[in-house]
Protein backbone atom coordinates (compact mmCIF):
# COMPACT_ATOMS: atom_id res chain seq x y z
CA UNK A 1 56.50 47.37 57.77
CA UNK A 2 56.51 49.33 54.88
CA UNK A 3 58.37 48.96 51.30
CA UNK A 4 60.40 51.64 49.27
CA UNK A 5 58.87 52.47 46.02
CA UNK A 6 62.09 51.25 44.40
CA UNK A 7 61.75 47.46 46.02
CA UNK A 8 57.62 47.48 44.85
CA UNK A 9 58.90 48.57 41.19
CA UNK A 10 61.29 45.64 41.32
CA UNK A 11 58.44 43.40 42.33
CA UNK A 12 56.34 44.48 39.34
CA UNK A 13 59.49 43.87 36.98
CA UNK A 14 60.02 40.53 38.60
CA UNK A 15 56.54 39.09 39.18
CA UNK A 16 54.43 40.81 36.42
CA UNK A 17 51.31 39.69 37.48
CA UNK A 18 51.15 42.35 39.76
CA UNK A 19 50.53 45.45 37.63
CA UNK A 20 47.62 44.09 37.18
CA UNK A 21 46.80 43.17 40.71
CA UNK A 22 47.72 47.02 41.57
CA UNK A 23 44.88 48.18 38.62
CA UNK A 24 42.56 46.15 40.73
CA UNK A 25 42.12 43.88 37.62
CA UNK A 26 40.94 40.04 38.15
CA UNK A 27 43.28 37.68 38.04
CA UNK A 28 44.34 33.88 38.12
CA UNK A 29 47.94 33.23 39.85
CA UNK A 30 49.45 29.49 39.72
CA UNK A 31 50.94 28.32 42.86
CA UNK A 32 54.57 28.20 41.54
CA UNK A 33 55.87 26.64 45.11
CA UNK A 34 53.26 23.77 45.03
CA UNK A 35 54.41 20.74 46.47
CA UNK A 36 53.71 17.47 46.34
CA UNK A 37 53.17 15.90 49.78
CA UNK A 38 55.44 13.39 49.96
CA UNK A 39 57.84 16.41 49.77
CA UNK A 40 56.16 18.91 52.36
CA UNK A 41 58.44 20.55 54.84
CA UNK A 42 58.28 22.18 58.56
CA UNK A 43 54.12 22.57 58.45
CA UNK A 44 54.30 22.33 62.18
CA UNK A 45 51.08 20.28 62.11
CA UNK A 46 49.96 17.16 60.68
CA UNK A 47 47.14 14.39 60.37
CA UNK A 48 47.64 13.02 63.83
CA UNK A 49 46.78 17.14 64.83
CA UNK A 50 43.30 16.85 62.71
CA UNK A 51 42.46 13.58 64.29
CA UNK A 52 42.87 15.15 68.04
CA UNK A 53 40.76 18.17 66.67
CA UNK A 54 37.79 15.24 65.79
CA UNK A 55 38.55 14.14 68.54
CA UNK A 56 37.69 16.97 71.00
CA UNK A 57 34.39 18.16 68.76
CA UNK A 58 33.03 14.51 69.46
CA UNK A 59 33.92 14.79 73.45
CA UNK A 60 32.16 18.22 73.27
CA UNK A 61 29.25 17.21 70.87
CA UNK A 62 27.39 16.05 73.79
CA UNK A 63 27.36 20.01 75.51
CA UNK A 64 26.11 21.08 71.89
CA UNK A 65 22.94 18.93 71.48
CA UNK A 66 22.54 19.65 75.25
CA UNK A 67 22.61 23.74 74.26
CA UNK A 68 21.63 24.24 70.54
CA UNK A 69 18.58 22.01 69.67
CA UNK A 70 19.19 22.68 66.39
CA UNK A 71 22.52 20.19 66.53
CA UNK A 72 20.47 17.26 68.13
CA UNK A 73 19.15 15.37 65.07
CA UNK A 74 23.52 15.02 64.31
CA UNK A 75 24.43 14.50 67.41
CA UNK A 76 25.98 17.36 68.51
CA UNK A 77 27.62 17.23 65.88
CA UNK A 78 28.45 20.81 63.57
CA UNK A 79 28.37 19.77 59.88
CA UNK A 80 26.93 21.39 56.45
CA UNK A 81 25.37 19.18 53.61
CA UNK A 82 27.10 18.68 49.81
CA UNK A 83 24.61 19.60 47.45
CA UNK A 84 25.38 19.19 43.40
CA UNK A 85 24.49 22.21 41.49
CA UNK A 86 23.40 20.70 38.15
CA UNK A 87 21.25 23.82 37.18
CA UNK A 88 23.65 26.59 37.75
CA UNK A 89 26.47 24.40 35.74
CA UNK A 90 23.80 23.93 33.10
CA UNK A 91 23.20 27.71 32.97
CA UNK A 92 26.41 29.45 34.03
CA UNK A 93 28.56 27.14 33.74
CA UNK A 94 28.22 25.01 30.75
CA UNK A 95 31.61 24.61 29.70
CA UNK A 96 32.91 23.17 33.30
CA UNK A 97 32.88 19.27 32.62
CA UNK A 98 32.96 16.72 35.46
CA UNK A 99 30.29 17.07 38.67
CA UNK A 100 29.71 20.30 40.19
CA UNK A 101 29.18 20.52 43.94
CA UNK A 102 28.28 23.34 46.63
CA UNK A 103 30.13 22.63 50.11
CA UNK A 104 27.02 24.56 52.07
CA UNK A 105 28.79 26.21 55.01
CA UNK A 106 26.27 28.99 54.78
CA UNK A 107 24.49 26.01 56.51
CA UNK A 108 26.48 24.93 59.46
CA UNK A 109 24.44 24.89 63.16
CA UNK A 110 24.70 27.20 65.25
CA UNK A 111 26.85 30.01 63.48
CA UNK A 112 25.58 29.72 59.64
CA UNK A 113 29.12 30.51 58.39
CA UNK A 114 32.50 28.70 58.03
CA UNK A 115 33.53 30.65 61.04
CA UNK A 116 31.90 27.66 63.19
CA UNK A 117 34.59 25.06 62.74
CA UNK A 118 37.71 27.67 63.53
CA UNK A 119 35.90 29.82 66.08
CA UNK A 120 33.62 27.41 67.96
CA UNK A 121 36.55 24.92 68.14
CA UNK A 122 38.79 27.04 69.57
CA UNK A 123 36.68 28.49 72.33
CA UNK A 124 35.51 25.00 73.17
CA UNK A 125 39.19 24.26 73.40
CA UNK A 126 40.05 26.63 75.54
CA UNK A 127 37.07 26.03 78.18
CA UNK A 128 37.93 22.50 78.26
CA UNK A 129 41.83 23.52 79.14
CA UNK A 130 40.42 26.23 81.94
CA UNK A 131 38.28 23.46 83.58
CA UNK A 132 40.23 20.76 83.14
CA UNK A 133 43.34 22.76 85.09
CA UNK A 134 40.69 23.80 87.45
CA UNK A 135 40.19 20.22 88.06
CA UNK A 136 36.38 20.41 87.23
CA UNK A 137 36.44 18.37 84.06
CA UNK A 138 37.89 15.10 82.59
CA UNK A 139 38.69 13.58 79.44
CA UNK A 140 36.55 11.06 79.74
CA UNK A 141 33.73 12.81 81.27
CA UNK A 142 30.36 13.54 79.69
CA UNK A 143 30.61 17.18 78.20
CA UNK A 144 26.81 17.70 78.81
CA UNK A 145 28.07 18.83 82.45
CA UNK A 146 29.54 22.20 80.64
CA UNK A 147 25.68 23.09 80.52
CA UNK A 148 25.61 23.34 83.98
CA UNK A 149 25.44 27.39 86.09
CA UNK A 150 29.12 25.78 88.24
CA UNK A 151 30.40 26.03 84.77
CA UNK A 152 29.02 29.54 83.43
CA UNK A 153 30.08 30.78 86.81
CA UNK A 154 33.76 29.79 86.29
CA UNK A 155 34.43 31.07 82.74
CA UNK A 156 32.60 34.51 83.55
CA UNK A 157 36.14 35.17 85.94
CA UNK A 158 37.73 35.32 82.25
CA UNK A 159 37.48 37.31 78.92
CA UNK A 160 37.75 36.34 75.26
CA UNK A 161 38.90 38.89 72.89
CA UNK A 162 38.42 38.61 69.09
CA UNK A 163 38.88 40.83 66.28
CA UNK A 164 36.62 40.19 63.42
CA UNK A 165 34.94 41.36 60.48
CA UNK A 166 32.10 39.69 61.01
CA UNK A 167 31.63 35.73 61.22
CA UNK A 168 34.56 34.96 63.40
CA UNK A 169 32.88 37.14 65.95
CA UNK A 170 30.06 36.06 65.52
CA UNK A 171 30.52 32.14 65.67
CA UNK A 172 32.69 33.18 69.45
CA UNK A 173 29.93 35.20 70.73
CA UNK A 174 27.02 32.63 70.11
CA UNK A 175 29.11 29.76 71.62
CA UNK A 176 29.67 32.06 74.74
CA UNK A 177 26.21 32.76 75.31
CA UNK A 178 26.30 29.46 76.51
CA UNK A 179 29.39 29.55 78.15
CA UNK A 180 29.64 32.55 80.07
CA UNK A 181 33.13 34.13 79.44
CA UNK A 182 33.36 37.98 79.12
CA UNK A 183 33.80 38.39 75.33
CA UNK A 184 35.05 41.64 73.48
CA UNK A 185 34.63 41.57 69.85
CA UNK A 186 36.66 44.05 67.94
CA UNK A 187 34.84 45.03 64.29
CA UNK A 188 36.45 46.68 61.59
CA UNK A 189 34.65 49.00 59.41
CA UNK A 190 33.64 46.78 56.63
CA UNK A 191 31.55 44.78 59.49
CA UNK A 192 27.76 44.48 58.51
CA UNK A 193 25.68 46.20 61.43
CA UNK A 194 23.64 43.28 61.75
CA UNK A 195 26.18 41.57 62.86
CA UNK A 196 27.16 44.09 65.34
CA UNK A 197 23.54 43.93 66.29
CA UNK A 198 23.47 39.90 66.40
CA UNK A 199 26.61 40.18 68.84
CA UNK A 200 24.91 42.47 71.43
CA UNK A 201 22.25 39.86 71.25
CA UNK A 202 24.30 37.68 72.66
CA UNK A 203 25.92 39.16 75.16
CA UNK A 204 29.34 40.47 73.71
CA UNK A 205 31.09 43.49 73.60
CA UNK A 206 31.04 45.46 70.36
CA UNK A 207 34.32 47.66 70.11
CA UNK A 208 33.93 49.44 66.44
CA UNK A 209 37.08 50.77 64.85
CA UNK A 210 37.09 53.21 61.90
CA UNK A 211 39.85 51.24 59.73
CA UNK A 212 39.81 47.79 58.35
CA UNK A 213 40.64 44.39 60.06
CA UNK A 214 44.46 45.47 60.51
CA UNK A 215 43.48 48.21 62.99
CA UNK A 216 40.82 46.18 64.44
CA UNK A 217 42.78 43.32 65.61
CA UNK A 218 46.17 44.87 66.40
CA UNK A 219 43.54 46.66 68.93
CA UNK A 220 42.29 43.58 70.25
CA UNK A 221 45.06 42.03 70.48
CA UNK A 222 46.89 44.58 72.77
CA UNK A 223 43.80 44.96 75.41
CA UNK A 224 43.31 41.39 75.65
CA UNK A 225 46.77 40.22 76.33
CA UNK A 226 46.86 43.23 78.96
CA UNK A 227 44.29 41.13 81.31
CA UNK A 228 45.99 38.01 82.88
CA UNK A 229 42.37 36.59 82.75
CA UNK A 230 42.34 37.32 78.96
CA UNK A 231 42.21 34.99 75.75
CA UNK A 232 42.92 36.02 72.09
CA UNK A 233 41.65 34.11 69.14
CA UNK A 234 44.31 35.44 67.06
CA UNK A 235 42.82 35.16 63.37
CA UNK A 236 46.17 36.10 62.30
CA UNK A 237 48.04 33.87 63.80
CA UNK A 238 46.36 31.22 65.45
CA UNK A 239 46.84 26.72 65.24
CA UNK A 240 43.73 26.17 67.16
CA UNK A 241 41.54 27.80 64.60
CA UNK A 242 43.58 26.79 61.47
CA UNK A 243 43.25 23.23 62.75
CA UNK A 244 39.19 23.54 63.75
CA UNK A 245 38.88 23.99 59.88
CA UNK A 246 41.06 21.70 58.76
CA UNK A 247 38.60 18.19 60.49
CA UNK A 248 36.22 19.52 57.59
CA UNK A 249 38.14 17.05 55.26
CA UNK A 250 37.91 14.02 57.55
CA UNK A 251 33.91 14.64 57.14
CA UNK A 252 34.16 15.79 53.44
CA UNK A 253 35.60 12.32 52.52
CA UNK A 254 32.55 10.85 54.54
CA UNK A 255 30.32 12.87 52.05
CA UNK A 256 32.03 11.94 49.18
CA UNK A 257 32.38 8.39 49.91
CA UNK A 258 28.46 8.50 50.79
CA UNK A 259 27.30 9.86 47.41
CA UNK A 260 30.24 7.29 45.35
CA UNK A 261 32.36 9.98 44.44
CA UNK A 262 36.00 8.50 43.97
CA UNK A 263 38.94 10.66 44.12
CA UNK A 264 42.63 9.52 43.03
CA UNK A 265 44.62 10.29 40.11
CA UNK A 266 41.78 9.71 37.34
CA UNK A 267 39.19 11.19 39.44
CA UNK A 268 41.08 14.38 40.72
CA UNK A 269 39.14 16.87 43.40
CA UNK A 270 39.18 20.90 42.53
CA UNK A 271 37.92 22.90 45.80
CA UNK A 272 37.64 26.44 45.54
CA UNK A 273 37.85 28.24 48.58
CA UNK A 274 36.96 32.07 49.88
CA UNK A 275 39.89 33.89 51.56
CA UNK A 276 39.60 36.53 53.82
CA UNK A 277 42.83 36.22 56.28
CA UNK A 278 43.48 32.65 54.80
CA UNK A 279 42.75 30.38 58.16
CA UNK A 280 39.66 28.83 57.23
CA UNK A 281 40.87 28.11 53.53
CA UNK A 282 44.61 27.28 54.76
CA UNK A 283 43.02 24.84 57.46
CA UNK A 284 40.44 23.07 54.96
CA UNK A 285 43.28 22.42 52.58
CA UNK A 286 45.82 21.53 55.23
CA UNK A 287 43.27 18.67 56.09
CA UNK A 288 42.20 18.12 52.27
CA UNK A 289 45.71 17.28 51.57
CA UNK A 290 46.28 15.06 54.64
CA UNK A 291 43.23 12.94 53.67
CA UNK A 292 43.38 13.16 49.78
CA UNK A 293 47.43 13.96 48.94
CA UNK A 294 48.29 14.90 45.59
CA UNK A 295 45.00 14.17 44.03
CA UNK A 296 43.22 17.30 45.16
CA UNK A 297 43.71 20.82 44.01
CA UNK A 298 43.03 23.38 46.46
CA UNK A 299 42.03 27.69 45.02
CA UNK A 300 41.67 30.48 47.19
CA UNK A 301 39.45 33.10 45.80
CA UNK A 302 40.07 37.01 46.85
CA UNK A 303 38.14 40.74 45.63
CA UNK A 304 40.13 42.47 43.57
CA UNK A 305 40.59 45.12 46.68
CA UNK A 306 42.14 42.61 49.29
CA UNK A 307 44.07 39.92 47.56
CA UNK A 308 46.23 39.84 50.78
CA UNK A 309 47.03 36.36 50.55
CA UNK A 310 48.07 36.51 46.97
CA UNK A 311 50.38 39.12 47.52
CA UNK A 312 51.51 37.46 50.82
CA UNK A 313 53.14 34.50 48.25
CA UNK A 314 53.61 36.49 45.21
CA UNK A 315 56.44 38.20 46.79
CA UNK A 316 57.04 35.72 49.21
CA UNK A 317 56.90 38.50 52.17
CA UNK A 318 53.75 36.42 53.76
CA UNK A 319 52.24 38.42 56.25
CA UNK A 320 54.81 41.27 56.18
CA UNK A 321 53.04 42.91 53.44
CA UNK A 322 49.46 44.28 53.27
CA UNK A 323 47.54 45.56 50.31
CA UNK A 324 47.93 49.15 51.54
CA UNK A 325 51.67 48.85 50.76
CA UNK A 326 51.01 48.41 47.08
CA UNK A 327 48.42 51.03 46.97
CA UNK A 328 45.51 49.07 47.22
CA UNK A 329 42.44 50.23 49.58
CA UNK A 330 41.19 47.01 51.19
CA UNK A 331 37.55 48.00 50.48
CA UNK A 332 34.97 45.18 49.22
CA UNK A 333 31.50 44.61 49.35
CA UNK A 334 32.27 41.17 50.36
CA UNK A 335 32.89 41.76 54.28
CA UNK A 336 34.12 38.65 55.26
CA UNK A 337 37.33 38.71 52.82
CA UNK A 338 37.87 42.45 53.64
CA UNK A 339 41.27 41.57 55.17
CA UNK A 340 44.99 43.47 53.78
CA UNK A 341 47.05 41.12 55.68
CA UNK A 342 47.38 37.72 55.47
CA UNK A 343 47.30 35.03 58.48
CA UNK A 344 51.68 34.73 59.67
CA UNK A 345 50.73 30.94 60.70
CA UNK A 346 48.15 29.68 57.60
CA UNK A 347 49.80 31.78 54.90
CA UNK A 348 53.40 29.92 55.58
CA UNK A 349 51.75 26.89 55.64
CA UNK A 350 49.61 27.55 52.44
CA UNK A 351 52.34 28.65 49.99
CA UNK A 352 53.17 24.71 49.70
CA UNK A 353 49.91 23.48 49.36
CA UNK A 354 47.64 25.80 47.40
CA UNK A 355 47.24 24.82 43.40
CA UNK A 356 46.31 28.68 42.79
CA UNK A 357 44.67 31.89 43.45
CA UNK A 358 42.30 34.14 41.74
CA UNK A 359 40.87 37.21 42.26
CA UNK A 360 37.20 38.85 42.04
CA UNK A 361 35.27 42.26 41.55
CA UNK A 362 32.41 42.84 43.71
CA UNK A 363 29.97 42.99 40.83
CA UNK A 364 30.69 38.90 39.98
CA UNK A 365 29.93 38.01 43.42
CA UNK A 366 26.67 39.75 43.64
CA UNK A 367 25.87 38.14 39.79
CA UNK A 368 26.86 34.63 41.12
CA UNK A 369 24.40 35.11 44.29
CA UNK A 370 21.68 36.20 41.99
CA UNK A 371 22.32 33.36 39.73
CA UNK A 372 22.39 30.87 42.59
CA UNK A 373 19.31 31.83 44.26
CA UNK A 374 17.58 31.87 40.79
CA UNK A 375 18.98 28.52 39.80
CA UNK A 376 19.09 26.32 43.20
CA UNK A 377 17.02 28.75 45.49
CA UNK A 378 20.17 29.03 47.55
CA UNK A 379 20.87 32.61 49.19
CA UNK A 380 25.00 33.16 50.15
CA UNK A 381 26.27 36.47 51.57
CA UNK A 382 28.10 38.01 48.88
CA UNK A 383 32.07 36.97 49.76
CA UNK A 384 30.73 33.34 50.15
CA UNK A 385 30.42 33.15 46.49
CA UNK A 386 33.69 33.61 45.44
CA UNK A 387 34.45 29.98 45.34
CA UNK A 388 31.35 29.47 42.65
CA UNK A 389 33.75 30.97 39.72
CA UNK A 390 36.13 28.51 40.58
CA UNK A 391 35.72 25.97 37.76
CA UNK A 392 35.77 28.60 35.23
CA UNK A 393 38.47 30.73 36.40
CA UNK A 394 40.72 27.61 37.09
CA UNK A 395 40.48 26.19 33.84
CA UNK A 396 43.78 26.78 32.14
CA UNK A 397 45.16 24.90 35.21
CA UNK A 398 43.19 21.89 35.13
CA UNK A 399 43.91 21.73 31.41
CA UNK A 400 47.65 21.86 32.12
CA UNK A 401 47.29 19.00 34.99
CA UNK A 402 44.19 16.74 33.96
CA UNK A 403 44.00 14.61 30.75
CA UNK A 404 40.88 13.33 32.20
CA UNK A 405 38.80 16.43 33.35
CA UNK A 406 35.21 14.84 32.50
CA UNK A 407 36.01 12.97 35.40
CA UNK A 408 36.65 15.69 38.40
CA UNK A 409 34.70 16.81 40.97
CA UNK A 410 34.24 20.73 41.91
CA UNK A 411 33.52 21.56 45.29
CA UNK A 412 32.94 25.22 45.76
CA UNK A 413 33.11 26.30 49.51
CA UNK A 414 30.03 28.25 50.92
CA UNK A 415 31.20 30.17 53.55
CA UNK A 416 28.00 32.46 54.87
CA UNK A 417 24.63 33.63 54.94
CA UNK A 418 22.38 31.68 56.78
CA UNK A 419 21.80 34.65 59.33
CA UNK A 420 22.00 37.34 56.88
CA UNK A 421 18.52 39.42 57.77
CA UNK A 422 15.89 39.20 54.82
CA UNK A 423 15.74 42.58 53.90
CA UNK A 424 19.31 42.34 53.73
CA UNK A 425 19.81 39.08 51.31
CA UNK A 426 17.05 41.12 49.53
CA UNK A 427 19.34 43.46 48.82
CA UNK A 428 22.08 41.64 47.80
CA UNK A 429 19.77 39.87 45.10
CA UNK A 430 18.63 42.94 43.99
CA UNK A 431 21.69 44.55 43.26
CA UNK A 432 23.12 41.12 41.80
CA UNK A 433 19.40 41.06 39.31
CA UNK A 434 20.63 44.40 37.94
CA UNK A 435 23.80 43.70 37.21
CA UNK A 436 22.99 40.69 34.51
């Protein structure tokens, strides 16, 4: 819907902090509907949810060490290491006290972005209620059997549609390779072509779209629902993919536990999380808050060009608003937050949850991938860095909140870039190299 120039000057009178999000100037926005958890209201979802997700990625960890080697030495099971990032505090950081931690996402099996826990999870989810209805699978049967041609040949009657700038699309159409299901992947604009290439690869439909996310998923979402064989993964609007994220925090507090890393009220938790649509980051800190309550602090980190989800609970209009309605072009290098409307279902759940948001231009995220594959020899896709600035940016906040801050814990969220071509993450370092 759109807004009357008279309502959006009201909304720059009332909540200043948007003139400067209109001038496409970085900013830092404290949550000011935060609420403790004790006090949450009408999520629709809670920790009994997460636990059913674990449960169903351990029934179908089986079928993924049976399909993806690369899952075998876990189990089947999808998970991305914690790695402390000592050198690039020392160097970039030096003013962040407490430990310093990458959550490496860029990392996961199978899909190499964040995009594996909400898009993998949801497609195995909906196999698993097609055969089971179809009377070809149990509960308590061994998932391996999913590898099997009966199976492909079933889930190629029926289509998955997706729209995507990138990941998402990309994590659904390397599960279905092994699947079988017809699946249509609708790109926006902003979509790298190696992704589109990646897809093909695999077996999916590419359906390209001149405009940005918006167009590219209102698109999908109409053709799919058309077939009666048809399945949307509805990044806009979608509990099966908010919750895949969201078991991330059950095997977070594994991690931390693992490496003696306490969190409660004198050893608070910052995460700082990259926000395209806001499911992943909604999900992770729906779960993060289920498993560590008040005592972590959850930021969502957005380019300067599509800080949907901050204007989604600035004004309070959630998904009603986009960034073209305030003037704002939706363009970023950083593909995978290139989204000017924010997720309906995550969005209403994040404005009680989320400590904060701030905002980035392009040119910090390429520094910030230089600087970590200088410093740690790690190589991100440029919108997975956006979480690195976290400590920095969110220090006025943990000033105001923590009397003890040189003992937190900062875990910035890696979100991409394990499959990013060479002579692509060459470019991004290059361009990052000349910007310092």
């Amino acid at each position: 819907m759109g807004f009357s120039q008279a309502q959006i000057n009201d909304w720059q009178i009332r909540y200043p902090i948007l003139n400067d999000v209109m001038d496409l100037k970085p900013v830092f926005w404290t949550n000011p509907r935060l609420k403790k958890v004790e006090d949450l209201s009408d999520l629709q979802l809670s920790r009994k949810d997460i636990e059913e997700a674990e449960a169903r990625w351990k029934r179908f960890a089986p079928f993924l060490a049976t399909v993806f080697p690369e899952t075998k030495a876990t189990d089947g099971i999808i998970e991305s290491p914690l790695k402390e990032m000592s050198r690039l505090q020392a160097s970039v950081f030096p003013k962040v006290s407490g430990n310093f931690y990458v959550k490496c996402d860029h990392k996961l099996p199978i899909a190499g972005s964040i995009k594996a826990r909400g898009g993998i999870y949801e497609v195995l989810k909906h196999a698993e209620t097609l055969a089971m209805e179809a009377g070809m699978l149990q509960e308590n049967d061994h998932y391996a059997v999913l590898a099997e041609d009966r199976f492909r040949e079933f889930f190629s009657r029926y289509s998955i549609g997706v729209g995507s700038t990138g990941n998402l699309g990309l994590s659904i159409g390397i599960i279905n390779a092994k699947l079988g299901f017809q699946v249509n992947v609708y790109m926006s604009a902003d979509a790298k072509q190696w992704k589109k290439d990646l897809l093909r690869e695999n077996g999916a439909q590419v359906l390209e779209f001149s405009g940005d996310f918006g167009e590219a998923i209102t698109a999908g979402r109409k053709k799919t629902n058309a077939d009666p064989n048809g399945y949307f993964v509805d990044d806009e609007d979608s509990r099966d993919l908010f919750l895949g994220y969201s078991v991330a925090a059950l095997r977070l507090r594994k991690q931390l536990q693992e490496k003696n890393i306490t969190v409660d009220a004198d050893h608070p938790l910052f995460v700082y999380l990259p926000c395209g649509v806001g499911g992943s980051p909604g999900g992770i800190t729906f779960g993060l808050k289920m498993v560590f309550g008040d005592h972590v602090h959850c930021f969502f980190a957005e380019p300067v060009h599509s800080p949907s989800v901050l204007i989604g609970l600035v004004t309070g209009k959630m998904d009603e608003i986009s960034v073209q309605d305030l003037g704002i072009d939706n363009r970023t290098e950083a593909d995978g937050l290139a989204v000017g409307r924010p997720s309906r279902f995550a969005t209403a759940i994040s404005d009680q949850l989320v400590s904060g948001i701030y905002t980035m231009k392009d040119d910090a995220l390429y520094r910030l991938l230089a600087a970590m594959a200088d410093r740690e020899g790690m190589f991100l896709e440029p919108s997975a860095t956006a979480g690195l600035a976290g400590p920095q940016r969110a220090f006025p906040y943990i000033n105001n909140h923590i009397s003890t801050s040189n003992q937190t814990t900062h875990i910035a969220w890696a979100t991409g870039g394990a499959l990013v071509p060479a002579k692509d993450m060459e470019m991004f370092y290059n361009k990052g190299k000349s910007l310092e």
